[in-house]
C-alpha atoms as a PDB file:
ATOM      1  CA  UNK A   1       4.374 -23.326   7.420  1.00  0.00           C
ATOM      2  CA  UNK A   2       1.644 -25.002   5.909  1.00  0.00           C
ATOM      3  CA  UNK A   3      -0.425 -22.851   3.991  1.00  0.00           C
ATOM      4  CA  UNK A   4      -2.748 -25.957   2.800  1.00  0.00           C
ATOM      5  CA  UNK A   5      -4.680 -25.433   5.830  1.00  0.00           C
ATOM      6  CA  UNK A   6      -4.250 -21.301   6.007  1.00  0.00           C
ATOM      7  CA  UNK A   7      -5.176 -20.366   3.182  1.00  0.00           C
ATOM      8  CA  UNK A   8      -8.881 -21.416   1.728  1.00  0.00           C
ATOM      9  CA  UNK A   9      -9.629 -22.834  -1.787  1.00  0.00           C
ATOM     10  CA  UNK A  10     -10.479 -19.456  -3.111  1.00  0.00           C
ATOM     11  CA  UNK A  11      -7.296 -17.946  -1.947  1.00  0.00           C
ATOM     12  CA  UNK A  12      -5.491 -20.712  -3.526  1.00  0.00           C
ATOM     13  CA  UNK A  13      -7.507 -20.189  -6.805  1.00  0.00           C
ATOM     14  CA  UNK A  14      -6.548 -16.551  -6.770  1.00  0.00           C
ATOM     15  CA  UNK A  15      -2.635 -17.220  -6.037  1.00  0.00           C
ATOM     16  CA  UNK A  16      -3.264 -19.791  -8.978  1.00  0.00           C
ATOM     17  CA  UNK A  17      -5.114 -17.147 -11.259  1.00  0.00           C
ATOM     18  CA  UNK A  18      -1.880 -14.915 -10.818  1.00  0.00           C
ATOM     19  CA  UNK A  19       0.633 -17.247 -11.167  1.00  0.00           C
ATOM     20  CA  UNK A  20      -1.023 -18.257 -14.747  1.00  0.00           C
ATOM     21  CA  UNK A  21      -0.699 -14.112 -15.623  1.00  0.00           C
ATOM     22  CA  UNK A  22       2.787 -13.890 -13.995  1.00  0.00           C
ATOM     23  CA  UNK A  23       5.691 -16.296 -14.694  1.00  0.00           C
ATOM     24  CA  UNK A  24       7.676 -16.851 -11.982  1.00  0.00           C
ATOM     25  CA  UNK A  25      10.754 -15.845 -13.368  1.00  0.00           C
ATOM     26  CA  UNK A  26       9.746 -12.397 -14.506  1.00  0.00           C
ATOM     27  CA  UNK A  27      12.048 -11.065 -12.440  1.00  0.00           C
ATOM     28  CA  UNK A  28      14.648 -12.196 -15.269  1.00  0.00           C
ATOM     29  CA  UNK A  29      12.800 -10.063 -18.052  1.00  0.00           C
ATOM     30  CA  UNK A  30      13.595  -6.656 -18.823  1.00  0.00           C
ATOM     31  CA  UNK A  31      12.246  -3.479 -16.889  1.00  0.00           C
ATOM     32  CA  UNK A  32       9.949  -2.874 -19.364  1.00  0.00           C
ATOM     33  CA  UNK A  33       8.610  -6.307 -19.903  1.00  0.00           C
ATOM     34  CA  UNK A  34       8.067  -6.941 -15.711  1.00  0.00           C
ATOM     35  CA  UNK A  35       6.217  -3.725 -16.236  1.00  0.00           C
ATOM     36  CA  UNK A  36       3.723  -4.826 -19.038  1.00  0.00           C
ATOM     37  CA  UNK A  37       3.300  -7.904 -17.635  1.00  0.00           C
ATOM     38  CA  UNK A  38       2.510  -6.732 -14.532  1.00  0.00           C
ATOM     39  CA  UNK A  39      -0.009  -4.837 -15.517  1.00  0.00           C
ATOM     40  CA  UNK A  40      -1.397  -7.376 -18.062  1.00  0.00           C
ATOM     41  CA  UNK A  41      -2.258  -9.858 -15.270  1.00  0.00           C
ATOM     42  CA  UNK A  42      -3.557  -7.012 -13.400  1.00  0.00           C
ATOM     43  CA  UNK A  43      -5.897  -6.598 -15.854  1.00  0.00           C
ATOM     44  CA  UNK A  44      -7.128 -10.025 -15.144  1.00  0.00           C
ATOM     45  CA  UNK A  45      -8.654  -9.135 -12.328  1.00  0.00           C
ATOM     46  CA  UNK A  46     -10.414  -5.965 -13.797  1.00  0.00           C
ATOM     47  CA  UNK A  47     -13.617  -6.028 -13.118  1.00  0.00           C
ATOM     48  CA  UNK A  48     -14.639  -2.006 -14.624  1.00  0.00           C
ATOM     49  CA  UNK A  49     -16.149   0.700 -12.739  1.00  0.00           C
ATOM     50  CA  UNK A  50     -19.046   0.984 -10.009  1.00  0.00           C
ATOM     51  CA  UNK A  51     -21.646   2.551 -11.804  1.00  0.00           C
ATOM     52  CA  UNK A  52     -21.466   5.978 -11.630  1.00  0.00           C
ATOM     53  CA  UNK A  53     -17.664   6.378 -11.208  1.00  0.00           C
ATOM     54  CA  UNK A  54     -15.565   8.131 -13.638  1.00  0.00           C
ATOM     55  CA  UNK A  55     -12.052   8.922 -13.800  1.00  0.00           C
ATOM     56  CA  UNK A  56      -9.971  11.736 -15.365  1.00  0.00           C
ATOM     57  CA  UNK A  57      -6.202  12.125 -15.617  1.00  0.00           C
ATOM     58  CA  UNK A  58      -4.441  14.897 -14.389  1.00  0.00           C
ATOM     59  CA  UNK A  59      -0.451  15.924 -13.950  1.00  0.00           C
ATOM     60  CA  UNK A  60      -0.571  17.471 -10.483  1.00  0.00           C
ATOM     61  CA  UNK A  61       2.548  18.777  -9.100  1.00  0.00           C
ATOM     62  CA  UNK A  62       5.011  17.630 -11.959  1.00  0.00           C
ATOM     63  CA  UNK A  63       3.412  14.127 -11.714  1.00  0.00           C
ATOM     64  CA  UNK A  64       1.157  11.769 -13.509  1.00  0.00           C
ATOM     65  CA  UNK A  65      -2.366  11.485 -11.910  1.00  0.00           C
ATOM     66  CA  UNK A  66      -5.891   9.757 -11.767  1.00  0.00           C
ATOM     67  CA  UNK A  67      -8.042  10.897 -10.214  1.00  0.00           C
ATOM     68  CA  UNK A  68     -11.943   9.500  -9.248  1.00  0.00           C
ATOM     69  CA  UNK A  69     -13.761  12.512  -8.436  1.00  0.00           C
ATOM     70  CA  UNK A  70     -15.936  12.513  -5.388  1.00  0.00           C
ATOM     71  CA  UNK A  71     -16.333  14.088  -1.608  1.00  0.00           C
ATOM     72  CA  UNK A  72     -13.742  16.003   0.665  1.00  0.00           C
ATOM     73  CA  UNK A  73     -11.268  14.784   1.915  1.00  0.00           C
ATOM     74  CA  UNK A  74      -9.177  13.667  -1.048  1.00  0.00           C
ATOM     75  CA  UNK A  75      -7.267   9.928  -0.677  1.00  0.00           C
ATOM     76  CA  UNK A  76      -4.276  10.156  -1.951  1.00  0.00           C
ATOM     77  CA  UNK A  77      -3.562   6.396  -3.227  1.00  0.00           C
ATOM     78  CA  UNK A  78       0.104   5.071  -3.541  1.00  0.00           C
ATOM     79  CA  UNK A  79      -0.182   2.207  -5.498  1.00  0.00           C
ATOM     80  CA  UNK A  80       1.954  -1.033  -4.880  1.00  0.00           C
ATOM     81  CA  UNK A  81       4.683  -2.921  -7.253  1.00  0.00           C
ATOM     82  CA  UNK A  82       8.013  -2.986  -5.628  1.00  0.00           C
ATOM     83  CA  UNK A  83       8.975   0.258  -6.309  1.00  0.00           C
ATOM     84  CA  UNK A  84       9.830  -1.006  -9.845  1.00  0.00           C
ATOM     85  CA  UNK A  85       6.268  -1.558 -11.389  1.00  0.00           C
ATOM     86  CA  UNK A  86       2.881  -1.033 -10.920  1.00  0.00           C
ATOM     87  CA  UNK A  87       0.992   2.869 -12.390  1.00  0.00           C
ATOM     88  CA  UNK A  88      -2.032   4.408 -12.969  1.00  0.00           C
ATOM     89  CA  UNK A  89      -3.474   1.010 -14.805  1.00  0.00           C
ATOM     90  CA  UNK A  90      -2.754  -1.812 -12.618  1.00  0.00           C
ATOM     91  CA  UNK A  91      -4.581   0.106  -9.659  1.00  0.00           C
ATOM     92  CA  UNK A  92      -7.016   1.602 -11.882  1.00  0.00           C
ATOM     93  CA  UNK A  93     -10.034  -0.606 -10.702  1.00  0.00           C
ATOM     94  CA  UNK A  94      -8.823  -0.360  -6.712  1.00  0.00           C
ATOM     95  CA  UNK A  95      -9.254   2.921  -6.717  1.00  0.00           C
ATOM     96  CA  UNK A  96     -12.183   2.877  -8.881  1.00  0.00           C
ATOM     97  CA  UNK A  97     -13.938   0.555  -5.993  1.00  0.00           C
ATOM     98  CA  UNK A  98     -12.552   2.784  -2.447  1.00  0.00           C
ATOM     99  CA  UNK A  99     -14.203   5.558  -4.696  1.00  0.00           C
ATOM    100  CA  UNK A 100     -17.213   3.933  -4.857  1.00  0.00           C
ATOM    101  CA  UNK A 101     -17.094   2.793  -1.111  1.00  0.00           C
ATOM    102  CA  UNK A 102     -16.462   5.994   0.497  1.00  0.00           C
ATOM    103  CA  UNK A 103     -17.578   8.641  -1.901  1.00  0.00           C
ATOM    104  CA  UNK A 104     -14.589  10.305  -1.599  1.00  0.00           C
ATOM    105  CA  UNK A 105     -12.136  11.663  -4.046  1.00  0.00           C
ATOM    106  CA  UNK A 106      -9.347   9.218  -4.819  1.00  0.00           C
ATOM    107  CA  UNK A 107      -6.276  10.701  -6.710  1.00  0.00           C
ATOM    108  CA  UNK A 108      -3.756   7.817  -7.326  1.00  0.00           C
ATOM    109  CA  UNK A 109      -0.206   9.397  -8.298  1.00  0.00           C
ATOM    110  CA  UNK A 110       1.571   7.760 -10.576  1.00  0.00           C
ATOM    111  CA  UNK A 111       5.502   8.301  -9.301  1.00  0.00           C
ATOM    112  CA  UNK A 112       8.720   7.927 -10.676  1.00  0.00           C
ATOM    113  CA  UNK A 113      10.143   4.240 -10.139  1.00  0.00           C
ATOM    114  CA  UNK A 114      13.123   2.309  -9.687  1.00  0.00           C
ATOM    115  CA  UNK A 115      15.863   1.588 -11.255  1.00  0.00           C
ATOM    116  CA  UNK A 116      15.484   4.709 -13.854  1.00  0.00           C
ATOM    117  CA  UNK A 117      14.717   6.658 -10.571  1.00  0.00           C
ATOM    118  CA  UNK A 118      15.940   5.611  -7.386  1.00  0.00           C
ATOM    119  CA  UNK A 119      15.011   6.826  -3.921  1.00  0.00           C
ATOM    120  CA  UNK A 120      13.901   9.468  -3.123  1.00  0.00           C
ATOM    121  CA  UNK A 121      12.605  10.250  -6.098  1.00  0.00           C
ATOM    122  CA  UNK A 122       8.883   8.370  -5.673  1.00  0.00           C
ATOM    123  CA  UNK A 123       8.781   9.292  -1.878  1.00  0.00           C
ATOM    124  CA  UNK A 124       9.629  13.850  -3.731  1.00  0.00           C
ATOM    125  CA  UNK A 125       6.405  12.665  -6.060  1.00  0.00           C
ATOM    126  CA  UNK A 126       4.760  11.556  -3.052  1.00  0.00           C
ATOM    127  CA  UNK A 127       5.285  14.540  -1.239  1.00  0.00           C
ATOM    128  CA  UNK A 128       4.450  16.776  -3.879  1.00  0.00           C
ATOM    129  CA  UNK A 129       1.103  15.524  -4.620  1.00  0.00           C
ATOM    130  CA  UNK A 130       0.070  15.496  -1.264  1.00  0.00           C
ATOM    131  CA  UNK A 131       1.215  18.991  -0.484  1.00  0.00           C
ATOM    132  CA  UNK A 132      -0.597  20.466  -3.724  1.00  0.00           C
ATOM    133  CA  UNK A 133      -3.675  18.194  -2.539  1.00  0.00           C
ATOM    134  CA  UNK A 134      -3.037  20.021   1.180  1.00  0.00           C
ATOM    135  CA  UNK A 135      -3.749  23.258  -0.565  1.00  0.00           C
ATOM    136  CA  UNK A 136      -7.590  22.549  -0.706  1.00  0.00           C
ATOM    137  CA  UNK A 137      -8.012  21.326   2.255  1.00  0.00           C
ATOM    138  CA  UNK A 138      -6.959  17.724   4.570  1.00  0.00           C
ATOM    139  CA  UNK A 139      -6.089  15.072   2.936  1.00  0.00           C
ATOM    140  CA  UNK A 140      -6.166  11.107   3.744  1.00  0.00           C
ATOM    141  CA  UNK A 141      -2.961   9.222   2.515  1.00  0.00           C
ATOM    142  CA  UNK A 142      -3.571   5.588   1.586  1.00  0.00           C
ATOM    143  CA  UNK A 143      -1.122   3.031  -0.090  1.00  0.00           C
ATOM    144  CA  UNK A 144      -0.651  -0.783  -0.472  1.00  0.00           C
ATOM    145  CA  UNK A 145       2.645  -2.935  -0.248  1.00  0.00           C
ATOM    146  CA  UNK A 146       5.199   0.171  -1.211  1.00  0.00           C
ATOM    147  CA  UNK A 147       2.966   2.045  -1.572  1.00  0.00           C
ATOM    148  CA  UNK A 148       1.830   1.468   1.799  1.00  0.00           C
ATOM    149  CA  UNK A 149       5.457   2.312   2.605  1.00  0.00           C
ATOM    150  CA  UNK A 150       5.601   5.745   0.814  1.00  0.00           C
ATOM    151  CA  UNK A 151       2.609   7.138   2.452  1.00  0.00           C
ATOM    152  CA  UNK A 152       3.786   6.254   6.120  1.00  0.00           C
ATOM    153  CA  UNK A 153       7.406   7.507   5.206  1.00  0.00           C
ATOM    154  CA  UNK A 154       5.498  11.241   3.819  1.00  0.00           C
ATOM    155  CA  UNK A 155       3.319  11.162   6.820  1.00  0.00           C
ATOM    156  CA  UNK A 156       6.806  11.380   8.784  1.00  0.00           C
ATOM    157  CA  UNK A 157       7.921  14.105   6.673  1.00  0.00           C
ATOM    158  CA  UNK A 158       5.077  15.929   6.556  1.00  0.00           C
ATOM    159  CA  UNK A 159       4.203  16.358  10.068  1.00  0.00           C
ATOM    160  CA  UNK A 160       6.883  18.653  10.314  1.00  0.00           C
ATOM    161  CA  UNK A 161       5.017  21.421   7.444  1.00  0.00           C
ATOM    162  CA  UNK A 162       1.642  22.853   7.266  1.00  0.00           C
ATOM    163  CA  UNK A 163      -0.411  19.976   5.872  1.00  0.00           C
ATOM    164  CA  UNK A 164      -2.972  18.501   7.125  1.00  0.00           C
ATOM    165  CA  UNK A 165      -3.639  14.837   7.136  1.00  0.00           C
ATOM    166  CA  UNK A 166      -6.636  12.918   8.685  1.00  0.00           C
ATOM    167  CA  UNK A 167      -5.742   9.650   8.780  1.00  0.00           C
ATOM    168  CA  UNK A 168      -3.606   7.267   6.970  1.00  0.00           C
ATOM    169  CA  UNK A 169      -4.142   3.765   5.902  1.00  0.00           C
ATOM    170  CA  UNK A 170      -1.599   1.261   5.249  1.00  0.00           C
ATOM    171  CA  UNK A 171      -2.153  -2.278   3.300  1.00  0.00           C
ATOM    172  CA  UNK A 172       0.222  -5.204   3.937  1.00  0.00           C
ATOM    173  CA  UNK A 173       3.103  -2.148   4.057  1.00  0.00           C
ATOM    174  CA  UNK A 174       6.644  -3.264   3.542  1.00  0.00           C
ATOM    175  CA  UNK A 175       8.303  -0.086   6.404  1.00  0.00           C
ATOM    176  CA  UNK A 176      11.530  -1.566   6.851  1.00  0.00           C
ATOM    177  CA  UNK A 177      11.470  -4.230   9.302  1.00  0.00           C
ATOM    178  CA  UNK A 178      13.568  -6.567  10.968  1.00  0.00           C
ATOM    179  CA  UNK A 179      13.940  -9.451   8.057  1.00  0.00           C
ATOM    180  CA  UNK A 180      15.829 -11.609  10.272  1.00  0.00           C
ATOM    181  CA  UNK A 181      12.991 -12.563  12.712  1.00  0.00           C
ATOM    182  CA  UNK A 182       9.106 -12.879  13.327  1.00  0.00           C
ATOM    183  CA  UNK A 183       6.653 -13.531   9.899  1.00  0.00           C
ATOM    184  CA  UNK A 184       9.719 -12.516   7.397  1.00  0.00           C
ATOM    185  CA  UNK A 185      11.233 -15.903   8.621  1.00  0.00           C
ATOM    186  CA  UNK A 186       8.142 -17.842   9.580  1.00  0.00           C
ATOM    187  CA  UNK A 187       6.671 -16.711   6.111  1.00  0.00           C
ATOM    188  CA  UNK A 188      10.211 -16.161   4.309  1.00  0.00           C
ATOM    189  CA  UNK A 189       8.430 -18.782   1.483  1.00  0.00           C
ATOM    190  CA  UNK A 190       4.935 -17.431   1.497  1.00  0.00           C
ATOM    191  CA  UNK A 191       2.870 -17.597  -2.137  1.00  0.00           C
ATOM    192  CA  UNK A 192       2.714 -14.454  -3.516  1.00  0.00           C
ATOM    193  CA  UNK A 193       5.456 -12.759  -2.196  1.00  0.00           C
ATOM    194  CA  UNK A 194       9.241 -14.132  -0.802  1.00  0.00           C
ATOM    195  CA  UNK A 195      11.633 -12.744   1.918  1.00  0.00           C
ATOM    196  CA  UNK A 196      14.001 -13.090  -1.174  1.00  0.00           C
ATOM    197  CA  UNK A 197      11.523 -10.820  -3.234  1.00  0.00           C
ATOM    198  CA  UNK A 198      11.467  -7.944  -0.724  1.00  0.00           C
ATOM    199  CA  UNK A 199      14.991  -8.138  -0.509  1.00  0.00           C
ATOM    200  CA  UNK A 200      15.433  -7.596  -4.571  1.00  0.00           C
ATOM    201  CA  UNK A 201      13.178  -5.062  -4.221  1.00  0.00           C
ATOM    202  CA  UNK A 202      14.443  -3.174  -1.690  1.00  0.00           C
ATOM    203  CA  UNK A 203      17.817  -3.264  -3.805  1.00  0.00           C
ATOM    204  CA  UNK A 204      16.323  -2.148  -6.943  1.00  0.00           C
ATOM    205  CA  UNK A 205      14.922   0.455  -5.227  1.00  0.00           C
ATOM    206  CA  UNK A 206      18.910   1.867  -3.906  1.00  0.00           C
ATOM    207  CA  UNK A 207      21.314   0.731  -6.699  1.00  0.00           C
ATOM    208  CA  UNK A 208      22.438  -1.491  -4.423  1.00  0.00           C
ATOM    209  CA  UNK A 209      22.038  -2.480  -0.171  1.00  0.00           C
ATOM    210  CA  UNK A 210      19.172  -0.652   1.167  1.00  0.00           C
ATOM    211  CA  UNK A 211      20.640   1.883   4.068  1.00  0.00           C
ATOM    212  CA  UNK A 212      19.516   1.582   7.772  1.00  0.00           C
ATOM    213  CA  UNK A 213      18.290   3.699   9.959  1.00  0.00           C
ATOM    214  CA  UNK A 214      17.056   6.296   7.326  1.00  0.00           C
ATOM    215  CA  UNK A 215      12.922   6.738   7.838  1.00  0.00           C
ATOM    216  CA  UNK A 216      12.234   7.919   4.816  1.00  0.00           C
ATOM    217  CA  UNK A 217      13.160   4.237   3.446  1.00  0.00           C
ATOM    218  CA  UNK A 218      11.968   2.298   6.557  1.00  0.00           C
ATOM    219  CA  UNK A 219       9.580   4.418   8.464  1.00  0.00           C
ATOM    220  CA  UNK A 220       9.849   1.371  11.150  1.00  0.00           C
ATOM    221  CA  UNK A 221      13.678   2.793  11.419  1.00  0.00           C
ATOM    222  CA  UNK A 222      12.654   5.909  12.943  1.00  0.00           C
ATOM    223  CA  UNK A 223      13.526   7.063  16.323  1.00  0.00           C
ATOM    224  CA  UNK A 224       9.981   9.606  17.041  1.00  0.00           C
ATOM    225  CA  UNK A 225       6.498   8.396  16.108  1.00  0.00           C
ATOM    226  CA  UNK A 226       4.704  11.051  17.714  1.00  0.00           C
ATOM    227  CA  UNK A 227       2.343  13.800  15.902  1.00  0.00           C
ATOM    228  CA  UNK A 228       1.874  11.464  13.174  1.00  0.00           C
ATOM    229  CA  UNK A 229      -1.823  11.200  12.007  1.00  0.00           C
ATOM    230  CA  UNK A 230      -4.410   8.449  12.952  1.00  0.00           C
ATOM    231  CA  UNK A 231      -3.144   4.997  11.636  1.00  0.00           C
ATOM    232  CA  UNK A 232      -4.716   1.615  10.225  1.00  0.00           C
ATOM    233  CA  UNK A 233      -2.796  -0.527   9.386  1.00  0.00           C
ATOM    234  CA  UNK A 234      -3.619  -4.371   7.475  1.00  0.00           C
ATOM    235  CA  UNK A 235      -1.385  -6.980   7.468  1.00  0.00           C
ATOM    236  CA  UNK A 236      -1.849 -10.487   5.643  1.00  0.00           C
ATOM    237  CA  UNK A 237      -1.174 -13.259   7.662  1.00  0.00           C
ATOM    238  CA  UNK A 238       1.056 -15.573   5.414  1.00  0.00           C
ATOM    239  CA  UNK A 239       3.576 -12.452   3.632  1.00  0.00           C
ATOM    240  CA  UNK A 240       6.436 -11.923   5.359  1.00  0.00           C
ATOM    241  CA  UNK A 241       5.866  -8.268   5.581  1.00  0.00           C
ATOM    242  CA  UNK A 242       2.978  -9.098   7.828  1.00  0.00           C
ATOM    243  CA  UNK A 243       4.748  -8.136  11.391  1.00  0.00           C
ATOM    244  CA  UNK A 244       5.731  -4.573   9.392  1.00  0.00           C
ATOM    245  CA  UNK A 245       1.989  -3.438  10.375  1.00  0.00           C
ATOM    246  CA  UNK A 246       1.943  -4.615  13.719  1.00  0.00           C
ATOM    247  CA  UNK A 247       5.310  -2.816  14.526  1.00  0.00           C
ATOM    248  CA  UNK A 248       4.682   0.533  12.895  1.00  0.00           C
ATOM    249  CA  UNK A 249       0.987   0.372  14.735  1.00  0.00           C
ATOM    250  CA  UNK A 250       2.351  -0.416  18.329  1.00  0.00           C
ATOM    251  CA  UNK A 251       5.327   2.001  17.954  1.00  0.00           C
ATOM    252  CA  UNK A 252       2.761   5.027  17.231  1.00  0.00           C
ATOM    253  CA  UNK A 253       0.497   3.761  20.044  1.00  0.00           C
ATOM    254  CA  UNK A 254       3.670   3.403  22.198  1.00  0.00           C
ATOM    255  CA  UNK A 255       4.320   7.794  21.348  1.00  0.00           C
ATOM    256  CA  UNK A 256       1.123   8.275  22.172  1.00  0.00           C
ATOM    257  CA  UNK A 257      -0.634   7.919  18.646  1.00  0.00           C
ATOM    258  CA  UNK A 258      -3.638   6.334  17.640  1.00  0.00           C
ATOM    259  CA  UNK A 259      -3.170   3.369  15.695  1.00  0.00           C
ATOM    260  CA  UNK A 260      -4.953   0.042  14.870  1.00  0.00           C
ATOM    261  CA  UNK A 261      -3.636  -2.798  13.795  1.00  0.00           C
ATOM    262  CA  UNK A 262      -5.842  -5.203  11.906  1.00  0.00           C
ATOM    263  CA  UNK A 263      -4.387  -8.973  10.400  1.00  0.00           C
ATOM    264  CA  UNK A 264      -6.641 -10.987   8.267  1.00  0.00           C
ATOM    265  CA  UNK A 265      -5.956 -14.340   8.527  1.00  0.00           C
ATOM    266  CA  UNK A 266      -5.199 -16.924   5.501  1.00  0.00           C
ATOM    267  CA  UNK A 267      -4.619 -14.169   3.265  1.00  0.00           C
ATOM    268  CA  UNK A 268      -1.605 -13.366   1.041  1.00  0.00           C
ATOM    269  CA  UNK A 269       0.131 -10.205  -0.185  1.00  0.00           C
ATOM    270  CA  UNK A 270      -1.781  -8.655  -2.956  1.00  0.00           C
ATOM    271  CA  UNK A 271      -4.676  -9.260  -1.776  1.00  0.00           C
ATOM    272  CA  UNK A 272      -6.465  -6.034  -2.705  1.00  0.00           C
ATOM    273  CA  UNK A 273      -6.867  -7.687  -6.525  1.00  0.00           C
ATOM    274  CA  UNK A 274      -8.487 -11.152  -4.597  1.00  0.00           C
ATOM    275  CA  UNK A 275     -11.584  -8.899  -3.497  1.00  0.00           C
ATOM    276  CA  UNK A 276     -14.190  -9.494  -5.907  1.00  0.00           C
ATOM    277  CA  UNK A 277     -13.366 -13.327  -6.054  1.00  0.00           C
ATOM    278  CA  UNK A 278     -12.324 -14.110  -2.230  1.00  0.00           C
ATOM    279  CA  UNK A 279     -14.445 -14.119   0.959  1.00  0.00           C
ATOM    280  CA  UNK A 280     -11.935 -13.103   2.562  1.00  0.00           C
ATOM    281  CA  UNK A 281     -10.175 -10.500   0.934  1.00  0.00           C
ATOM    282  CA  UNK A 282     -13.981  -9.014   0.007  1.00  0.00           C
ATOM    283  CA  UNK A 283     -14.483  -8.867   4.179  1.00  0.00           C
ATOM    284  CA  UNK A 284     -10.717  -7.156   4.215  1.00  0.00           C
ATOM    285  CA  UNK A 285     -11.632  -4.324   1.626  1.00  0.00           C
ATOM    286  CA  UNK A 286     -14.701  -3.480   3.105  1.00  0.00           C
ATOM    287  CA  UNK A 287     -13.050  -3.207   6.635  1.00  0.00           C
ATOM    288  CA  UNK A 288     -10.157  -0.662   4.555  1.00  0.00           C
ATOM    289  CA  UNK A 289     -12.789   1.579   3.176  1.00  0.00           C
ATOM    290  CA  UNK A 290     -14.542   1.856   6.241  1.00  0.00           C
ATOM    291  CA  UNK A 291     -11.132   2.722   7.869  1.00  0.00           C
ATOM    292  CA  UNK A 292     -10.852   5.783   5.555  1.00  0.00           C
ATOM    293  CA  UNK A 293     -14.417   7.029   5.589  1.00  0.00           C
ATOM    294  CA  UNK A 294     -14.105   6.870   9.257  1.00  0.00           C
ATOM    295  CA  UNK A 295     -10.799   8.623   9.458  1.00  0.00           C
ATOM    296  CA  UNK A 296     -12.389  11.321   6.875  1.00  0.00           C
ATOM    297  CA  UNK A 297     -15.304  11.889   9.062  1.00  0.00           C
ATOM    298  CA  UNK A 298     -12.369  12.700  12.089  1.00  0.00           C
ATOM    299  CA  UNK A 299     -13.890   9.486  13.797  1.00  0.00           C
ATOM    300  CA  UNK A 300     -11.966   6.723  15.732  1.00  0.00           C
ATOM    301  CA  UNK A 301     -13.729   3.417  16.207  1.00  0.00           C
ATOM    302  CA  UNK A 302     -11.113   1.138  17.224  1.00  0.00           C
ATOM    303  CA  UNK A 303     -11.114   2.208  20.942  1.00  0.00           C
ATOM    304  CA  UNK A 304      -7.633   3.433  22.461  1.00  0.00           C
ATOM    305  CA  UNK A 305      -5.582   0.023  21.429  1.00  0.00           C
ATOM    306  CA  UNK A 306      -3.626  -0.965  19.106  1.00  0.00           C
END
């Protein structure tokens, strides 16, 4: 693949910009030094609040919250990191920014991760939140990388129980795909993020191999997409999860759903911190916030495609 030509000179700056913060063999270190330095080069690319966003934290349902007060219907945001790191911090200033966007509430739950807590545990804080966030009224669920993952595997769970959700909206989602074909082999080498890197992941996660066929790991692996909510999903072109979105988009559309699949070309996983500094990835968040505020306002402007 050659990403010389993909991928622009600011995307290259930004890859650049996070290799500087993030040494490529972190994954050697310790838990707890992946996590700080995780979220010391996502502090990098903190840029503080909007002006007149504020943020308060909150335990709600057992579990570690921030939340960005603002309009009905509350986002629920499930931040990315591999299961393993990532928290209320390293998304701090994303969710600070779809608050300011859509003027609606953002809470972003800061679950249990892996390997001190293995699955299910962040997918039960997941749940939780969303079902004490239910209580006040419908709720959007929103989530990038695993996160992205987490919110489509509790919109599968909770379309069986009382609660309510608009819309979801999914951000270069790792759900469980087939890693032996389409972009997880064409992009198996892709900057930012590896077919080898998922796959660590994805064992860190389990203790172990990853099981199949279980949706609430790889929402792609389930056998019913119907009656689940209105779907975006975003996919970057050169990450090898980028066929994940396509999949889980046609396969709802396929049961009937409404779903919308949107790629956005040249970009890389991780994307979301590239938005203040990339063209590209500035376009991409603006077309993710107006996603949710559409999807809050029970409106569908991507026509009845995919």
């Amino acid at each position: 693949m050659d990403y010389s030509t993909l991928i622009d000179p600011p995307t290259w700056a930004f890859i650049k910009a996070t290799d500087d913060a993030y040494p490529p063999d972190a994954a050697s270190f310790s838990i707890a030094e992946q996590r700080a330095v995780y979220d010391r080069m996502c502090r990098v690319f903190h840029r503080g609040y909007p002006p007149g966003v504020k943020a308060e934290d909150r335990v709600i349902a057992g579990v570690p919250c921030r939340i960005f007060a603002g309009a009905a219907p509350a986002i629920l945001y499930l931040h990315g990191g591999g299961y393993v790191v990532g928290g209320l911090e390293s998304h701090d200033d994303i969710c600070a920014d779809i608050r300011a966007a859509t003027g609606l509430t953002v809470v972003c739950a800061d679950y249990r991760l892996s390997p001190e807590h293995l699955h299910p545990a962040a997918l039960e804080d997941a749940l939780n939140v969303a079902r004490a966030l239910a209580k006040d009224g419908p709720i959007l669920l929103a989530g990038d990388s695993a996160g992205g993952n987490l919110a489509a595997s509790a919109a599968h769970v909770l379309r069986h129980e009382k609660v309510r959700i608009l819309g979801q909206v999914l951000i270069y989602p790792g759900l469980g795909g087939d890693m032996d074909r389409g972009s997880y082999i064409s992009h198996a080498n892709a900057p930012m993020l590896t077919r080898a890197d998922v796959q660590f992941y994805a064992g860190i996660r389990h203790g172990g191999t990853a099981p199949k066929g279980d949706p609430t790991v790889s929402p792609l692996q389930d056998n019913d997409f119907s009656n689940l909510p209105p779907t975006v999903t975003f996919g970057a072109e050169c990450d090898p999860l980028c066929d994940d979105a396509r999949a889980y988009a046609e396969a709802i559309s396929g049961a009937g759903g409404r779903a919308h699949w949107i790629v956005e070309p040249g970009l890389v996983h991780a994307y979301l911190r590239a938005r203040t500094t990339v063209p590209r990835a500035e376009a991409s968040f603006a077309r993710i916030t107006a996603a949710l505020s559409a999807l809050a306002r029970g409106e569908w402007p991507y026509g009845d495609a995919e």
